[in-house]
Protein backbone atom coordinates (compact mmCIF):
# COMPACT_ATOMS: atom_id res chain seq x y z
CA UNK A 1 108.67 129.19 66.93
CA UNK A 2 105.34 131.15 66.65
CA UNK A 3 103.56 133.60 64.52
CA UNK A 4 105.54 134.26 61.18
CA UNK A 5 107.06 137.89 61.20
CA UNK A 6 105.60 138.64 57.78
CA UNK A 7 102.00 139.01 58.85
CA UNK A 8 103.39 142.36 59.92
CA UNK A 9 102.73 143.40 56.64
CA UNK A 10 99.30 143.76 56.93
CA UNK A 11 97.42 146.48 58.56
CA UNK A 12 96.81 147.47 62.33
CA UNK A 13 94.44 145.23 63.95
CA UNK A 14 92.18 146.25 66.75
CA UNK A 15 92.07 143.52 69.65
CA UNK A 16 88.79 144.96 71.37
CA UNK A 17 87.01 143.56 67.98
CA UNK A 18 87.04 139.72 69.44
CA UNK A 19 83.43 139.65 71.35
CA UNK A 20 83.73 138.66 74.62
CA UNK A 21 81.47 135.60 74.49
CA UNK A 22 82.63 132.25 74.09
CA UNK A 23 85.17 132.54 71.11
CA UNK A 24 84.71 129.24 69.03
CA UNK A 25 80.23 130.27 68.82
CA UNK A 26 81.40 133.57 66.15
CA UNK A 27 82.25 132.83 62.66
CA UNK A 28 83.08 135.62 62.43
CA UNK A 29 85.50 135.58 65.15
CA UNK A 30 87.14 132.54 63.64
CA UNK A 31 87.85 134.68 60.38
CA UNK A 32 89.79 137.47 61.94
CA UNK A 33 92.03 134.78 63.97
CA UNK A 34 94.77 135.10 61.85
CA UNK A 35 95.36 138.92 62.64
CA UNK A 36 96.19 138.27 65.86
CA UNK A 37 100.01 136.71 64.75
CA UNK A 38 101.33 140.32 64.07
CA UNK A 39 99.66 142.04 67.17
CA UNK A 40 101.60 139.08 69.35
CA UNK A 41 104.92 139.37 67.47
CA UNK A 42 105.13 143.13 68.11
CA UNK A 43 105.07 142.30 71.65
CA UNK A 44 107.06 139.53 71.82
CA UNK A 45 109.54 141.62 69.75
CA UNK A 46 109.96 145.10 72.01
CA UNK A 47 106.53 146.21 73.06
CA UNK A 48 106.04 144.16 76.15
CA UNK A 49 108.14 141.13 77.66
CA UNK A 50 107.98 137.82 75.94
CA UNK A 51 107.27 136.36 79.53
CA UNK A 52 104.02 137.49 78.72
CA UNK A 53 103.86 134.72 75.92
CA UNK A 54 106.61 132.49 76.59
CA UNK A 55 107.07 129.86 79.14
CA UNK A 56 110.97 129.62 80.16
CA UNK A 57 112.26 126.17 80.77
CA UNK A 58 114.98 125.57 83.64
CA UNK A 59 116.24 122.29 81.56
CA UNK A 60 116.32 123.80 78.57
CA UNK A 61 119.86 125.17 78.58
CA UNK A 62 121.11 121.95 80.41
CA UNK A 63 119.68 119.29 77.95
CA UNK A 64 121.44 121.06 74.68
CA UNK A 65 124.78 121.40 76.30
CA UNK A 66 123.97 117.84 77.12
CA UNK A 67 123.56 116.37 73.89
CA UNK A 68 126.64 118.66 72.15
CA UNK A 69 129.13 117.01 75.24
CA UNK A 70 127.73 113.56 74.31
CA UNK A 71 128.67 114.37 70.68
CA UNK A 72 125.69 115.13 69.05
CA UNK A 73 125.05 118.33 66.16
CA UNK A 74 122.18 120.37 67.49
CA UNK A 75 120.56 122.52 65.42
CA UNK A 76 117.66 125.54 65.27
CA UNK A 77 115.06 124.83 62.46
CA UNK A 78 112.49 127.17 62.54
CA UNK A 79 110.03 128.98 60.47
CA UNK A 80 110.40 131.99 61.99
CA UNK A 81 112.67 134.56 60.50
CA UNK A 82 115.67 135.85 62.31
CA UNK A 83 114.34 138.68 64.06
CA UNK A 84 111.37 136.83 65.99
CA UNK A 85 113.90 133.81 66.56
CA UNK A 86 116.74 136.49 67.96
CA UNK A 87 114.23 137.51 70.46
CA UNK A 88 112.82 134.26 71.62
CA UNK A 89 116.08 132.25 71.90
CA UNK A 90 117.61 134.96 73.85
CA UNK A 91 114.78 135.40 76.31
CA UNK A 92 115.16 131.56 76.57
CA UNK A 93 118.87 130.85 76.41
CA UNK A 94 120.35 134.39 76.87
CA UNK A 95 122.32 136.37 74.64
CA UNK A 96 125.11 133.66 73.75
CA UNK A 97 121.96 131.55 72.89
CA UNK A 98 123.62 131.09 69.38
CA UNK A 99 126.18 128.59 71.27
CA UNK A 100 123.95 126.24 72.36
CA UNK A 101 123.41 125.33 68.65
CA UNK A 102 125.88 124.02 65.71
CA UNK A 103 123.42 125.43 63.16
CA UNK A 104 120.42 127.46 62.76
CA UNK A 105 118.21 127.75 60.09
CA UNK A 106 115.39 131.09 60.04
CA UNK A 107 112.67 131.34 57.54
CA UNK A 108 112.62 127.46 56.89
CA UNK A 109 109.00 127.40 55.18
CA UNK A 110 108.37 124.06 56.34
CA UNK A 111 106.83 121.94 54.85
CA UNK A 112 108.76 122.98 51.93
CA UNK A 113 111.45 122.83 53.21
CA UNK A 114 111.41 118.96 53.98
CA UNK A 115 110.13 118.62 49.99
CA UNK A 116 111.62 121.07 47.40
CA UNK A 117 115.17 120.30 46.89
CA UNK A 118 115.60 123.38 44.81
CA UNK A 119 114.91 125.90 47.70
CA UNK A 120 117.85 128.44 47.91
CA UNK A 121 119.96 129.31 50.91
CA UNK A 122 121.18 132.24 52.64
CA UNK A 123 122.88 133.14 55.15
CA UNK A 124 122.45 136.09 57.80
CA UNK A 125 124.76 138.56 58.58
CA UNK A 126 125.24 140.02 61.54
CA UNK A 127 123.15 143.17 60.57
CA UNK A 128 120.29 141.24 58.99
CA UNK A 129 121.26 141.22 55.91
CA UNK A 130 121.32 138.13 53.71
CA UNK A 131 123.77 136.44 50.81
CA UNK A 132 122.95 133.81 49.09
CA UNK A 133 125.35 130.80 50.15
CA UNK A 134 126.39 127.60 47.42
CA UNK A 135 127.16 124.29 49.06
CA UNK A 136 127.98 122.65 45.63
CA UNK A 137 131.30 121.96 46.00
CA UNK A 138 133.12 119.37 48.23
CA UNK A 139 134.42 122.25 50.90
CA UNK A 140 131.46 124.55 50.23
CA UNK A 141 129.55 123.43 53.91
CA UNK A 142 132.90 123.85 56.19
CA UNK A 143 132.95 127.63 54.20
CA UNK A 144 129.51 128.43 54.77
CA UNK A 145 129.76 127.57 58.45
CA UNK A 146 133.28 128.93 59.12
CA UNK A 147 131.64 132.38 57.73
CA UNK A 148 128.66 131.82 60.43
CA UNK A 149 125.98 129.31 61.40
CA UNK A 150 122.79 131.55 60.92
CA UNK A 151 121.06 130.25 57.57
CA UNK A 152 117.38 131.43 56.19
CA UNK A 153 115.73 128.80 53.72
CA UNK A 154 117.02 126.19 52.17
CA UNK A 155 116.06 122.77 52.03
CA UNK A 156 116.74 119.47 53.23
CA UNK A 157 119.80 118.61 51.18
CA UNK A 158 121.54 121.60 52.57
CA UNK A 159 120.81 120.50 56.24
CA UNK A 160 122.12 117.01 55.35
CA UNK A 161 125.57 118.88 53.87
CA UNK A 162 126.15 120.67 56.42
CA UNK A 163 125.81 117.80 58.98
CA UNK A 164 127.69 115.26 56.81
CA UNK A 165 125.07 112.79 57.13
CA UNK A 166 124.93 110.22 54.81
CA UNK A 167 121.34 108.53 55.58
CA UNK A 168 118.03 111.00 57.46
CA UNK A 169 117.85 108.14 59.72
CA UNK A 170 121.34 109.18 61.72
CA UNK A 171 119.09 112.65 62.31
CA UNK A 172 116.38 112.70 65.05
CA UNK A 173 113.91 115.54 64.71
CA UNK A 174 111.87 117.00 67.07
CA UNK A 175 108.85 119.44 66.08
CA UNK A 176 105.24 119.88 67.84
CA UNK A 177 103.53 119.86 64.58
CA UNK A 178 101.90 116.34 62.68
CA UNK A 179 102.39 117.45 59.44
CA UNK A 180 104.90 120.27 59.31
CA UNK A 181 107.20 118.84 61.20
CA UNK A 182 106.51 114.81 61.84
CA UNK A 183 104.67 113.67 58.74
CA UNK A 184 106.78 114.93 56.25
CA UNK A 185 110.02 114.43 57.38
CA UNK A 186 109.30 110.47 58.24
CA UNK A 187 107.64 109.49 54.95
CA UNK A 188 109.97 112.08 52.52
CA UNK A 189 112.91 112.01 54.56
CA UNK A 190 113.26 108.73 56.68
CA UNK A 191 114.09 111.43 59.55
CA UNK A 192 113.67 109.62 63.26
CA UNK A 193 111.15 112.23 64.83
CA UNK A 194 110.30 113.61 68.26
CA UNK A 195 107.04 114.68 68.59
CA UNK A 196 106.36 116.97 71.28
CA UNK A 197 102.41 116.70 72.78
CA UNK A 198 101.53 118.96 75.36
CA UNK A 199 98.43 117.28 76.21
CA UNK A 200 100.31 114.08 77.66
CA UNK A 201 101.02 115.72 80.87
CA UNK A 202 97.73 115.91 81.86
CA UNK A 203 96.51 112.73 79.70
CA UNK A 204 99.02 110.87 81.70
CA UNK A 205 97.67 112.62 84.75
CA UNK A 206 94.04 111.67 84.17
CA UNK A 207 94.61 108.20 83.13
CA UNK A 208 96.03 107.32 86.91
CA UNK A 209 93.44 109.06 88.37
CA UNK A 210 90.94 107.28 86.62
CA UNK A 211 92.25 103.70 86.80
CA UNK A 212 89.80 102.62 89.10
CA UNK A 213 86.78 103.30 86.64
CA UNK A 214 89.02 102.21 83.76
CA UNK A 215 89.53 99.24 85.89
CA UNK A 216 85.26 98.42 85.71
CA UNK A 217 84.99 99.51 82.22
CA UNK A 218 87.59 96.37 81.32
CA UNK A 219 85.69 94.01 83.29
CA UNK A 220 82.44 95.12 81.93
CA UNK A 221 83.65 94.82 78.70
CA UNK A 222 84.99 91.57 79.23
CA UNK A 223 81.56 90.72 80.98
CA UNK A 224 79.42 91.57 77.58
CA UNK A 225 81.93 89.99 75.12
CA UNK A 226 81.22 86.63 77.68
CA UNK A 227 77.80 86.97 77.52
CA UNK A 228 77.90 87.67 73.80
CA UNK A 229 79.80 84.51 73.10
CA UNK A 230 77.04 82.48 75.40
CA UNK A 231 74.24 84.18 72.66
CA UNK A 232 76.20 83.10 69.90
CA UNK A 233 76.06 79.52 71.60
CA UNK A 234 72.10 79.66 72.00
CA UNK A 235 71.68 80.72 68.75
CA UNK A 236 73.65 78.18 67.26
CA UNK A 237 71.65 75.76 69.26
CA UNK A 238 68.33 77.28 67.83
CA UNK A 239 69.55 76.94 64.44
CA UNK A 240 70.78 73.24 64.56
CA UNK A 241 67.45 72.19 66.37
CA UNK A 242 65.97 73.67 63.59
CA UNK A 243 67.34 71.84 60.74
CA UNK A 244 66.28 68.69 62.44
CA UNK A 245 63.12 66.73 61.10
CA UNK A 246 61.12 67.43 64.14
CA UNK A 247 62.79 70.17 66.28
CA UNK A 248 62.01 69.75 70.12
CA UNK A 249 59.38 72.04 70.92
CA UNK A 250 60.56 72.02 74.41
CA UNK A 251 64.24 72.59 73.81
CA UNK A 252 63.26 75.35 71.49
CA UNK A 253 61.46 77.14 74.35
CA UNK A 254 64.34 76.49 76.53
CA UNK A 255 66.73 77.75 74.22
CA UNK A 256 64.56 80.95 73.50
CA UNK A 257 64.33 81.59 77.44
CA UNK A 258 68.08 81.41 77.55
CA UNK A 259 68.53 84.03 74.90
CA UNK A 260 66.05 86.00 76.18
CA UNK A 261 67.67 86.16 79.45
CA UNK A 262 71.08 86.44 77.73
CA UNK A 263 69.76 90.10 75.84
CA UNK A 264 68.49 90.93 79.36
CA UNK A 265 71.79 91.04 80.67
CA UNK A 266 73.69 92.07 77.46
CA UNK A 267 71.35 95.52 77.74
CA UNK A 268 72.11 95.96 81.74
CA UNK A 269 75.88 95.40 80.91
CA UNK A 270 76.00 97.94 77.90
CA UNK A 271 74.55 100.68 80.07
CA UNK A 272 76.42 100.19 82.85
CA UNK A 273 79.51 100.44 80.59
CA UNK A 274 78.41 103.38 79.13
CA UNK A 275 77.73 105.10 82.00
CA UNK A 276 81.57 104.54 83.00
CA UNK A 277 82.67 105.26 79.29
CA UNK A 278 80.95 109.26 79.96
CA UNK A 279 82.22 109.32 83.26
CA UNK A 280 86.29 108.78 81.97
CA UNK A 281 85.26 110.86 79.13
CA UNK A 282 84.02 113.66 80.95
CA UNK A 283 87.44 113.45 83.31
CA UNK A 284 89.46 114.33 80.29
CA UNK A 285 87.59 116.73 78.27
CA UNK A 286 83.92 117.24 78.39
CA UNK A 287 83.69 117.33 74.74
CA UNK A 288 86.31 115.71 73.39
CA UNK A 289 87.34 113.20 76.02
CA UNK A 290 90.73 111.12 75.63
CA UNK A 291 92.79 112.90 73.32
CA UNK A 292 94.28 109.28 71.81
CA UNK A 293 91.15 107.49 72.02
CA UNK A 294 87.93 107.60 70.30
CA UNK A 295 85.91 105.24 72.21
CA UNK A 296 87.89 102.49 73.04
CA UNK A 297 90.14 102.25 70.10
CA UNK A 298 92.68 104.89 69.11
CA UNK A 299 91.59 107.97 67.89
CA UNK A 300 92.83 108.94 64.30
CA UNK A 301 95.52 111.46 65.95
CA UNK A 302 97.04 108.65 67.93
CA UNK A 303 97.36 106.47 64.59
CA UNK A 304 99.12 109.41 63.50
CA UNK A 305 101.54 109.47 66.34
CA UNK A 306 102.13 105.61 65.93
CA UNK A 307 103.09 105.71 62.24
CA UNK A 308 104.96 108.99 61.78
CA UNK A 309 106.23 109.74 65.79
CA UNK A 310 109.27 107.70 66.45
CA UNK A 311 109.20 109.04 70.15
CA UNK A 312 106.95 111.07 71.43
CA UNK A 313 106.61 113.13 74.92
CA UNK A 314 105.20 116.19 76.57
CA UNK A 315 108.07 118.60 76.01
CA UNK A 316 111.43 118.53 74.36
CA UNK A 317 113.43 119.28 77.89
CA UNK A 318 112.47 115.53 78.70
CA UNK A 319 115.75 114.74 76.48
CA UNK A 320 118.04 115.98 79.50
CA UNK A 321 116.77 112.60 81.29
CA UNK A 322 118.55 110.33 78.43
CA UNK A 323 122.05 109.98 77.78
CA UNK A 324 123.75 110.62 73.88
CA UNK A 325 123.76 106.88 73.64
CA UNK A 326 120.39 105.93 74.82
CA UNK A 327 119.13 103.38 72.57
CA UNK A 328 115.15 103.36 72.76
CA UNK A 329 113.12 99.99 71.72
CA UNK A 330 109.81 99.95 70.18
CA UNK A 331 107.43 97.72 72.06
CA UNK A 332 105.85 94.63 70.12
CA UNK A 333 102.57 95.08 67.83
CA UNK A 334 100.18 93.18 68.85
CA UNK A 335 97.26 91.76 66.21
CA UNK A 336 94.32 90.87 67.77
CA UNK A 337 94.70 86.96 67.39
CA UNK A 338 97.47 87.91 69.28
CA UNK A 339 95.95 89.64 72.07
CA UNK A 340 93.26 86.62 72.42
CA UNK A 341 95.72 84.23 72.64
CA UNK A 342 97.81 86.83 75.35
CA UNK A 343 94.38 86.46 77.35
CA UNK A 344 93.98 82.70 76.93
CA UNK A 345 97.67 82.35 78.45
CA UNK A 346 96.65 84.78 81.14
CA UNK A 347 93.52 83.09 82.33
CA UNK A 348 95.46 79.71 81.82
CA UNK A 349 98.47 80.81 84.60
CA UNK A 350 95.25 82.63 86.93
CA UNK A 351 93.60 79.05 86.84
C-alpha cells in the first residue's frame, strides 16, 4: 500500500537536498532515499491529492464486486496502518470502500505476519483507536467480525479463523512483492499466489515487436549448435585416425581443413548472433535488457516467479476477465531431453 505511516516520526526532510543529476551516480543520494516515505505520505494523506501519486483503476471496483457475487471472501492485507489505507482505498473505491471487502487487515508487518504465529490482533474502532481482539474460542471470529471488519496485526492463523479455511491452498493471494508477499506465503503457508509485475505490459509489448529478430537469433542459434555438432564429428574423426597404427596423412589434412573451416563459420555465426542478442537487449532496457531473461535462459527473478508465483500478470484488475470458477492449468515442464526429442518430432513431421 506504500510508504509505512511511522516514518513520520522522524524529522522534516528537505526535498531540494536530492541533486539534480542522475540519481542512482550519488551515494549519497541513495542514503537519504528512505526520507522520502514520510514527505509522500503527508501528501497522499491531506496536503495535496493522492492523484498526484496514485493511479485510479476503472476495473478495480468491478472485479471485487465480481469475485464477492461469485462467492468468494475478499480481503485488504496491507502493511500500511489505517490512516494511509483510509485515504488510499477511498480515493480508489470511494467512501463505502470498506464494502468492497469482507475483511481488512492494517499494520500487517509482513513478512511477519505470514511467520510468527504469536503476533497479536486488534481491531480498529471507528475513531482510531484499537482493542485487542481473542479468536480463541469456537465463536470468537463471527464476534470479532460482527463488532467490525477493520483488524491491525495479527498473523496468519487469525486470517485463516476468520475465513474458516481449513487448508492455505483454498486462499489465493495476490501481492507485488517476491518476498513479502509471494515467497513467504507459498513455502510457509502453501497460499496459491498472484503476483502482480508491472513490467509485463511492456515486456509483453517488446517481445511482439521484436519477433522478427528473435525469429534470426533462433535460427542462428540453431545454425551454431549444427555446426558445433559437425566439429564434434571431425574431431572424433581426428582422434580415431589417430589411434590407428599408421594414421592417413592425407585424411588427417582433410579432416584438419574441415575443422578449420568449421571454426570459420562457428566465429561468423557467434557474432552475428550477438549482434542480434544487443539489438533485443537494447529494445527492452539498455542496461538491463529482458527483465526474465539473462541471456537466453531465465534470469534468476523469473526462476523466482516460476517456483513461488502460482499466476502471475501485470495488474490485479486483470481478475475481472475470469470468472469465480475459473480453473487455471499449469503448462507442462519441459527437461531438455525433452525439448530435443520435441525438435526431433518437429523436423520429422516438416520432412
Amino acid at each position: 500500500m506504500g510508504p509505512h505511516p511511522q516514518t513520520l516520526d522522524d524529522p522534516p526532510w528537505d526535498p531540494t537536498l536530492i541533486p539534480s543529476t542522475r540519481y542512482p551516480t550519488h551515494r549519497s543520494s541513495c542514503v537519504r532515499a528512505p526520507r522520502i516515505a514520510p514527505l509522500v505520505f503527508e501528501r497522499v494523506r491531506g496536503q495535496v491529492e493522492p492523484s498526484k501519486y496514485i493511479m485510479q483503476s476503472p476495473d478495480l471496483a468491478s472485479m471485487l464486486t465480481q469475485l464477492r457475487l461469485s462467492g468468494k471472501q475478499v480481503f485488504l492485507l496491507t502493511n500500511s496502518l489505517f490512516d494511509y489505507t483510509q485515504v488510499v482505498c477511498t480515493y480508489l473505491l470511494g467512501d463505502d470502500w470498506q464494502d468492497y471487502f469482507d475483511i481488512v487487515i492494517c499494520g500487517a508487518r509482513k513478512p511477519g505476519f505470514l511467520l510468527d504465529p504469536y503476533l497479536p490482533l486488534f481491531q480498529v474502532q471507528p475513531d482510531g483507536s484499537l482493542i485487542n481482539v481473542e479468536l480463541g474460542t469456537a465463536d470468537g471470529p463471527a464476534k470479532a467480525l460482527a463488532a467490525g471488519k477493520v483488524f491491525q496485526g495479527g498473523n496468519w492463523n487469525h486470517l485463516h479463523r476468520m475465513l474458516r479455511l481449513p487448508t492455505g491452498s483454498q486462499l489465493l493471494y495476490v501481492g507485488d512483492h517476491m518476498y513479502s508477499d509471494i515467497l513467504r506465503s507459498k513455502r510457509t503457508l502453501g497460499w496459491r499466489t498472484l503476483l502482480i509485475v508491472p513490467e509485463l505490459l511492456d515486456e509483453v509489448d517488446q517481445l511482439e515487436q521484436s519477433e522478427d529478430v528473435r525469429a534470426l537469433t533462433s535460427s542462428l542459434r540453431a545454425q551454431r549448435a549444427e555446426i558445433d555438432s559437425k566439429m564434434r564429428v571431425a574431431q572424433l574423426q581426428r582422434l580415431k585416425l589417430l589411434q590407428q597404427d599408421e594414421p592417413s596423412e592425407h585424411q588427417l589434412i582433410a579432416v584438419d581443413a574441415e575443422h578449420a573451416d568449421l571454426e570459420e563459420q562457428q566465429r561468423e555465426l557467434s557474432r552475428r548472433l550477438s549482434d542480434a542478442l544487443e539489438e533485443t537487449h537494447a529494445g527492452f532496457h539498455p542496461q538491463w535488457g529482458q527483465l526474465f531473461k539473462a541471456g537466453h535462459q531465465n534470469s534468476r527473478w523469473a526462476q523466482q516467479v516460476q517456483d513461488y508465483a502460482c499466476l502471475y500478470t501485470s495488474h490485479a484488475t486483470n481478475l475481472v476477465y475470469a470468472t469465480g470458477n475459473t480453473t487455471f492449468r499449469a503448462l507442462t515442464d519441459l527437461m531438455p531431453h525433452d525439448r530435443a526429442v520435441g525438435a526431433s518430432t518437429a523436423d520429422a513431421d516438416a520432412d
